[in-house]
C-alpha atoms as a PDB file:
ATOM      1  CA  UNK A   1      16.215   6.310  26.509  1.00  0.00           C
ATOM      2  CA  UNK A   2      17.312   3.043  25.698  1.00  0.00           C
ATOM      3  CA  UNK A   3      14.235   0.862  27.727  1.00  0.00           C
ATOM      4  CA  UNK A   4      11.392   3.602  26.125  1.00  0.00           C
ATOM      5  CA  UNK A   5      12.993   2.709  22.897  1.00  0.00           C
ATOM      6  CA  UNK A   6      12.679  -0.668  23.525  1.00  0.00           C
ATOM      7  CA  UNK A   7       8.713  -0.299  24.962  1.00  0.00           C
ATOM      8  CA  UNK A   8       7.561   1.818  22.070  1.00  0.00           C
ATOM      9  CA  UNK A   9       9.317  -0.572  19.840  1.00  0.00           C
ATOM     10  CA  UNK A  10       7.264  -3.739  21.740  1.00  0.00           C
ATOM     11  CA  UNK A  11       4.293  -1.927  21.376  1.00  0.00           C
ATOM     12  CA  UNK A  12       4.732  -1.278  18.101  1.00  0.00           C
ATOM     13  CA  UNK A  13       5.551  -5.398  17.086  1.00  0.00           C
ATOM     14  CA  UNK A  14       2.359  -5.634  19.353  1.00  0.00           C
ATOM     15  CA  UNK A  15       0.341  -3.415  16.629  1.00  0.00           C
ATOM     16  CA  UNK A  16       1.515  -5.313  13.810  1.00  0.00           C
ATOM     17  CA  UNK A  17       1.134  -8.720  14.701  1.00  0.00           C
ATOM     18  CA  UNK A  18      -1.631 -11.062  14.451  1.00  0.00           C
ATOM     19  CA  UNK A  19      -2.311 -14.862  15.181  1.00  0.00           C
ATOM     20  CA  UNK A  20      -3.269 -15.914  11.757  1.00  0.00           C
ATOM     21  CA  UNK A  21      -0.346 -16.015   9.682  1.00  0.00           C
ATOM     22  CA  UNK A  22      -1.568 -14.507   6.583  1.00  0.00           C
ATOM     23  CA  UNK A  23      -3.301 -11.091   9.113  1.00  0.00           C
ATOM     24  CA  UNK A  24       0.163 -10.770  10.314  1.00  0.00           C
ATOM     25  CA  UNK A  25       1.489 -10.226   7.123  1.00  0.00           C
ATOM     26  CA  UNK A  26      -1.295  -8.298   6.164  1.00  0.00           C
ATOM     27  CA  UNK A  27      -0.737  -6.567   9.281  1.00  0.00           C
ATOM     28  CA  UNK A  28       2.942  -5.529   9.093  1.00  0.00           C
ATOM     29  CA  UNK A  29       2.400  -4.069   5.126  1.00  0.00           C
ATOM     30  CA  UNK A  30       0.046  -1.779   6.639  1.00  0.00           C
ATOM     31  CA  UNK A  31       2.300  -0.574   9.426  1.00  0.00           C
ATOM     32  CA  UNK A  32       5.179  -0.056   6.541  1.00  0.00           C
ATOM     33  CA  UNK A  33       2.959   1.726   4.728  1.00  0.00           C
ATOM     34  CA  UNK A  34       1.603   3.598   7.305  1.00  0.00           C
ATOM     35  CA  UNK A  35       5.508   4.648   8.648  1.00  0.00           C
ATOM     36  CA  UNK A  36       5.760   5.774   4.467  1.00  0.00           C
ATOM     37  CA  UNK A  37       3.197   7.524   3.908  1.00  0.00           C
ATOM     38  CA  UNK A  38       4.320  10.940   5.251  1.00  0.00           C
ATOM     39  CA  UNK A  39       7.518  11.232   3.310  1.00  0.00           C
ATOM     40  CA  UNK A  40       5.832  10.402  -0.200  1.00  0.00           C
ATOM     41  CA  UNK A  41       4.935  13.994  -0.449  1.00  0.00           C
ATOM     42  CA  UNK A  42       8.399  15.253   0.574  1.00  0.00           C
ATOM     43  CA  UNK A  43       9.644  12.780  -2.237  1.00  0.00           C
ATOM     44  CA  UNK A  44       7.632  14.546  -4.463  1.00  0.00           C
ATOM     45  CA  UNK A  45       8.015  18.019  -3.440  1.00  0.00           C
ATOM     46  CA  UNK A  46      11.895  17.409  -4.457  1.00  0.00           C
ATOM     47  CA  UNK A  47      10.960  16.191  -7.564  1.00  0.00           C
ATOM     48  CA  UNK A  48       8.109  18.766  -8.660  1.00  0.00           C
ATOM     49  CA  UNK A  49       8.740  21.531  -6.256  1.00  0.00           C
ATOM     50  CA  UNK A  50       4.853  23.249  -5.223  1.00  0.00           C
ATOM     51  CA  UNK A  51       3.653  21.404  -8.141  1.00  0.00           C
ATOM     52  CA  UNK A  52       3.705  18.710  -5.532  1.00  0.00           C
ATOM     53  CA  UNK A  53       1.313  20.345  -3.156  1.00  0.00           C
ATOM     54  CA  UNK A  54      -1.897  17.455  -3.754  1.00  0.00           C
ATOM     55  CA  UNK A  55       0.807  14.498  -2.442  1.00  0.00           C
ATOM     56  CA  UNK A  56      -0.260  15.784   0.854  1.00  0.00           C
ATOM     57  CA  UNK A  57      -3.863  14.186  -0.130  1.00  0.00           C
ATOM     58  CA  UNK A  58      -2.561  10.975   0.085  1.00  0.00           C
ATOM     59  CA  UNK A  59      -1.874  11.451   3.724  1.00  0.00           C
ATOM     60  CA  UNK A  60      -5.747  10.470   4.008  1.00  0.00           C
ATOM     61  CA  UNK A  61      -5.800   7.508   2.994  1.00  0.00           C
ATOM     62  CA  UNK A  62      -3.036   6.514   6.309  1.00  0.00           C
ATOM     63  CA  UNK A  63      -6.207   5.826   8.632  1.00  0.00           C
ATOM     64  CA  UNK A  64      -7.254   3.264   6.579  1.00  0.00           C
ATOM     65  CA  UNK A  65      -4.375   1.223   6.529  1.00  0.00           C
ATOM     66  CA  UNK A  66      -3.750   1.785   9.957  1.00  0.00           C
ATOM     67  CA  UNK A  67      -7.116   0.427  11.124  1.00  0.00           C
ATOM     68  CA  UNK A  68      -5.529  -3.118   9.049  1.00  0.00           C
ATOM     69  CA  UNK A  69      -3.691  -4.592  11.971  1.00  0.00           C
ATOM     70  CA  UNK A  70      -6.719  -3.528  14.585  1.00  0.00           C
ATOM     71  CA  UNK A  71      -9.354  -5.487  12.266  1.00  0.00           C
ATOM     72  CA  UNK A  72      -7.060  -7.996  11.400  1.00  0.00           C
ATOM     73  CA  UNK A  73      -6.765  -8.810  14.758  1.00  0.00           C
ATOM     74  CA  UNK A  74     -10.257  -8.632  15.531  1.00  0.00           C
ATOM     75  CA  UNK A  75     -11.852 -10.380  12.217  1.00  0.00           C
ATOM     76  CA  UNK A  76      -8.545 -11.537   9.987  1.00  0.00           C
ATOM     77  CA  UNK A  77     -10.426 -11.801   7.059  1.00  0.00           C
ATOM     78  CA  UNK A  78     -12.137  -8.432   6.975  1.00  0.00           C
ATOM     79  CA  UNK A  79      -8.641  -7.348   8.235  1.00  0.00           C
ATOM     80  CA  UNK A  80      -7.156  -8.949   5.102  1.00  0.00           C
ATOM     81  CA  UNK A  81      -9.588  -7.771   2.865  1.00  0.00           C
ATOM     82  CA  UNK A  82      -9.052  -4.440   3.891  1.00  0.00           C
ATOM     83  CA  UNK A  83      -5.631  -4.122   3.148  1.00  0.00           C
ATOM     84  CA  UNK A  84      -6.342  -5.043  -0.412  1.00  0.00           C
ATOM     85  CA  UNK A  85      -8.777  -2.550  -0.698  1.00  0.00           C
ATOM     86  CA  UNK A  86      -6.775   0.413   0.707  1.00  0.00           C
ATOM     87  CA  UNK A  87      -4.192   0.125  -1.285  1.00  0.00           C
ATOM     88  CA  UNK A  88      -6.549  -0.725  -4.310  1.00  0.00           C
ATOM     89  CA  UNK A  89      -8.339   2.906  -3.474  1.00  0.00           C
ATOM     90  CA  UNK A  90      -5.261   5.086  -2.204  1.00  0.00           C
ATOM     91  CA  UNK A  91      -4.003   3.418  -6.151  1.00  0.00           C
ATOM     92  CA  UNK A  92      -6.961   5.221  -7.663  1.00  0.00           C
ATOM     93  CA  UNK A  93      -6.881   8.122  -5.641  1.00  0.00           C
ATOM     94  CA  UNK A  94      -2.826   8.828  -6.278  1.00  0.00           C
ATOM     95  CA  UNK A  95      -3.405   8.525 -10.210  1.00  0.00           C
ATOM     96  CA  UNK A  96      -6.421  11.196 -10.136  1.00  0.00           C
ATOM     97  CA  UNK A  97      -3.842  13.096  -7.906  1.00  0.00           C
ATOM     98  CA  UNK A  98      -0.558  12.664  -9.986  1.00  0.00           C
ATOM     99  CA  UNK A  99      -1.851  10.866 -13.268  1.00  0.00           C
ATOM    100  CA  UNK A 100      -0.998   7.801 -15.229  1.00  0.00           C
ATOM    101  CA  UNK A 101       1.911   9.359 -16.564  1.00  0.00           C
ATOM    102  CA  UNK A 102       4.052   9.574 -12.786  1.00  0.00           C
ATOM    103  CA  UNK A 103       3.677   5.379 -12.747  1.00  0.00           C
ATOM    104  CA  UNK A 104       1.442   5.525  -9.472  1.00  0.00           C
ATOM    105  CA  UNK A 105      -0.550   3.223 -11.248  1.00  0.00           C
ATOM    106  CA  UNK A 106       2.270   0.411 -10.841  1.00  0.00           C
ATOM    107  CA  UNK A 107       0.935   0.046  -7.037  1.00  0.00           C
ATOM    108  CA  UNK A 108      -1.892  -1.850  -8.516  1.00  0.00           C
ATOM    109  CA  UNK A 109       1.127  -5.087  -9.039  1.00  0.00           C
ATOM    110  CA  UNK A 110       1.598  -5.350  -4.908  1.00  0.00           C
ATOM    111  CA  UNK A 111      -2.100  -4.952  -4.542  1.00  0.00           C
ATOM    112  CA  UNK A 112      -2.693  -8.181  -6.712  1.00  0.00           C
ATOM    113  CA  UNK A 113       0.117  -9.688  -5.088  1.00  0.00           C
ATOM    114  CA  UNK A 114      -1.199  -9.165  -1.630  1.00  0.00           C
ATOM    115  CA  UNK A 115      -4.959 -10.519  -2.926  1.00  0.00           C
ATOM    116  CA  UNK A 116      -3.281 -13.255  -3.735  1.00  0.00           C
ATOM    117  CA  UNK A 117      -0.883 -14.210  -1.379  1.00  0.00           C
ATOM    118  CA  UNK A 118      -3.151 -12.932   1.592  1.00  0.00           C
ATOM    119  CA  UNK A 119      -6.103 -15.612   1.780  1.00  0.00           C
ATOM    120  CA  UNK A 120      -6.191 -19.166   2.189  1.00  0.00           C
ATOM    121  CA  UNK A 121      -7.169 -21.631  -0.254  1.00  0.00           C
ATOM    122  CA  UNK A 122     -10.508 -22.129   1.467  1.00  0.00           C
ATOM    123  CA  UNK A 123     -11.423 -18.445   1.390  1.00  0.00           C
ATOM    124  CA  UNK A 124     -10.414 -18.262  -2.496  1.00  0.00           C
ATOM    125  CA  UNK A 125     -14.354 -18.497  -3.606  1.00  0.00           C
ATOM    126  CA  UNK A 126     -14.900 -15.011  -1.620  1.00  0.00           C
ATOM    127  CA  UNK A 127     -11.718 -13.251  -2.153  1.00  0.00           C
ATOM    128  CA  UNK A 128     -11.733 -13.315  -5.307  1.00  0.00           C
ATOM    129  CA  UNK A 129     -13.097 -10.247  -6.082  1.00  0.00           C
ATOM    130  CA  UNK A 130     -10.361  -8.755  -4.494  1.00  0.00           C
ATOM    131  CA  UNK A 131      -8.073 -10.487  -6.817  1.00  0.00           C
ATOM    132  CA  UNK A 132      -9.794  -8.936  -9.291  1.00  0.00           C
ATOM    133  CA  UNK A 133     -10.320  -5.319  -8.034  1.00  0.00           C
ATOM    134  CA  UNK A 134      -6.911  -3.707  -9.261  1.00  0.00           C
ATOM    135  CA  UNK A 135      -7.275  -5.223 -12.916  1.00  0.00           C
ATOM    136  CA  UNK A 136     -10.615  -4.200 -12.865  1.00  0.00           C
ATOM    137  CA  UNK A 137      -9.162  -0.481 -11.875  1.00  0.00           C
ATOM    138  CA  UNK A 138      -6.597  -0.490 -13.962  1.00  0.00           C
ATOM    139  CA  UNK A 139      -9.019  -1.156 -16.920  1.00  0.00           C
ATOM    140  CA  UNK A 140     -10.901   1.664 -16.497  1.00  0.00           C
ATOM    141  CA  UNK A 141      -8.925   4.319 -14.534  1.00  0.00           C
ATOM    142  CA  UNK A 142      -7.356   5.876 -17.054  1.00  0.00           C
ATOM    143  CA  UNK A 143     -10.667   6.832 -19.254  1.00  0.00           C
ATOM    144  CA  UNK A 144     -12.209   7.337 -16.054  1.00  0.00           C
ATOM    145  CA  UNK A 145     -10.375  10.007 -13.832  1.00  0.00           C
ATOM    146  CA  UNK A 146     -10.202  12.754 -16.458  1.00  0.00           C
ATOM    147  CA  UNK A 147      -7.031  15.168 -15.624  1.00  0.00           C
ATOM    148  CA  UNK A 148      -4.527  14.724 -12.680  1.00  0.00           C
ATOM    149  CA  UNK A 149      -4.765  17.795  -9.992  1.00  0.00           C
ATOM    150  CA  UNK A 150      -0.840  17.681 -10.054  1.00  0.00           C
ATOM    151  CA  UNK A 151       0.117  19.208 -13.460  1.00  0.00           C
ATOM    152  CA  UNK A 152       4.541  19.162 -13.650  1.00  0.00           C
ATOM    153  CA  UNK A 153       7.019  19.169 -16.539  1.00  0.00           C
ATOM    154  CA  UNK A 154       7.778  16.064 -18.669  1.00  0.00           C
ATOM    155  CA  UNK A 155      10.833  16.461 -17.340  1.00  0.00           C
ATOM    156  CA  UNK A 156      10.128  15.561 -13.413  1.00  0.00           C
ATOM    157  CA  UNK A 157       7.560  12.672 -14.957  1.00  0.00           C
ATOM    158  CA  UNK A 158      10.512  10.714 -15.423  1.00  0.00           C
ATOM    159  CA  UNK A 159      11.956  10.770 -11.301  1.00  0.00           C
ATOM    160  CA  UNK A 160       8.188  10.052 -10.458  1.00  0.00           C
ATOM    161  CA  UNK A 161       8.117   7.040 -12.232  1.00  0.00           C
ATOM    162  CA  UNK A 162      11.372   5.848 -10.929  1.00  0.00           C
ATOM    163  CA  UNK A 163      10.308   6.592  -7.372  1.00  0.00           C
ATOM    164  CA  UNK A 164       7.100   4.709  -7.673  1.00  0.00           C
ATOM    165  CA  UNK A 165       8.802   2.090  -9.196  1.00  0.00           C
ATOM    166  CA  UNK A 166      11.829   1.463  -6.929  1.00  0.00           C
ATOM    167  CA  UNK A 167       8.726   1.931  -4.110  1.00  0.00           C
ATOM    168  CA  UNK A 168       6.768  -0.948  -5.817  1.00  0.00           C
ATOM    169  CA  UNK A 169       9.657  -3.105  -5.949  1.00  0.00           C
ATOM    170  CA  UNK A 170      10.201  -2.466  -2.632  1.00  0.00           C
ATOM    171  CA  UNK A 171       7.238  -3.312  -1.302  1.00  0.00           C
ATOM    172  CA  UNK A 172       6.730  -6.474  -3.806  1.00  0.00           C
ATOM    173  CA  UNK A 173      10.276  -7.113  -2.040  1.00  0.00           C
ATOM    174  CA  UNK A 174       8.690  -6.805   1.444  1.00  0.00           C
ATOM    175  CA  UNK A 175       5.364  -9.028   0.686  1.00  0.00           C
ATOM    176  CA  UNK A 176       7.398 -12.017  -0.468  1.00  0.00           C
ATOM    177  CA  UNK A 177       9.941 -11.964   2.417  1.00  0.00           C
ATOM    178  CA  UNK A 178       7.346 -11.679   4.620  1.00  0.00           C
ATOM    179  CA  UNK A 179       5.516 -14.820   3.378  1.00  0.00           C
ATOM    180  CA  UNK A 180       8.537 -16.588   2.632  1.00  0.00           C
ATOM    181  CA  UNK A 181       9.203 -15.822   6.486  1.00  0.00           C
ATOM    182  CA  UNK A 182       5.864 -17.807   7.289  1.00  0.00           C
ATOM    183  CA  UNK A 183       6.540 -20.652   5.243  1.00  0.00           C
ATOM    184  CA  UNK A 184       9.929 -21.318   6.060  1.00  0.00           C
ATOM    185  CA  UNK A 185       9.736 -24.298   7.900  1.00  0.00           C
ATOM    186  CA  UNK A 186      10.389 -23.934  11.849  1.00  0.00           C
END
């Protein structure tokens, strides 16, 4: 048991990993995310109960940020790029699925926080609308997306918001010991 533990666990640091510095951290968000993903519906289902059923949705978004450390690996800026972008659109997906008013929309900080931590100086020209993507969304989502398919009491609005915050801090936690990890010096 121990030695397949050990292989799938190799495999997996295989997934995530890229030369480029800044794909590998791309790289391993995804893979965090991607390991997430299924219990942020059971998260909610304790909070709203069957209210919760649409958190299942999200589960759609998974193959996106799974293909990250594949096209990182293969073209590290596309890779990159794409990491901003699916968690810019899962964003903008979760508040049509939960609404404003759950705090979903707080993902938007790590996505500018990946945009701009993600590409290197010389790549700033073209990235930058990437860097501007999740202002740009958060601008407009909330005239934009009409109702939220998950209706609950005011009451359960309040552990929502405290679960997407404590997951944004988490994962603004994650990003900057990752790159603090790359520029520590050897």
């Amino acid at each position: 048991m121990g030695k397949t533990f050990g292989r799938w666990l190799a495999a997996v640091q295989a997934y995530a990993s890229a030369d480029d510095a800044h794909s590998d951290i791309a790289a391993k968000v995804a893979l965090v995310i991607v390991s997430n993903q299924p219990f942020y519906p059971l998260y909610l289902h304790a909070i709203a109960g069957r209210a919760a059923w649409p958190a299942w949705l999200t589960l759609l978004t998974t193959p996106l940020f799974a293909a990250v450390p594949v096209l990182a690996k293969r073209q590290p800026l596309a890779g990159r790029a794409l990491m901003v972008l699916a968690g810019t659109a899962n964003t903008v997906f979760c508040v049509k699925l939960f609404g404003a008013q759950s705090g979903v929309e707080l993902f938007l900080i790590p996505c500018v926080l990946l945009a701009a931590l993600l590409f290197k100086p010389a790549e700033r020209l073209r990235s930058s609308p990437l860097l501007a993507l999740p202002f740009v969304c958060y601008l407009l989502i909330d005239s934009r997306l009409g109702d939220p398919v998950m209706s609950v009491v005011d009451l359960n609005y309040a552990s929502l918001i405290a679960i997407n915050a404590m997951s944004v801090g988490a994962l603004s936690a994650l990003i900057g010991l990752l790159v603090a990890a790359r520029m520590a010096p050897e």
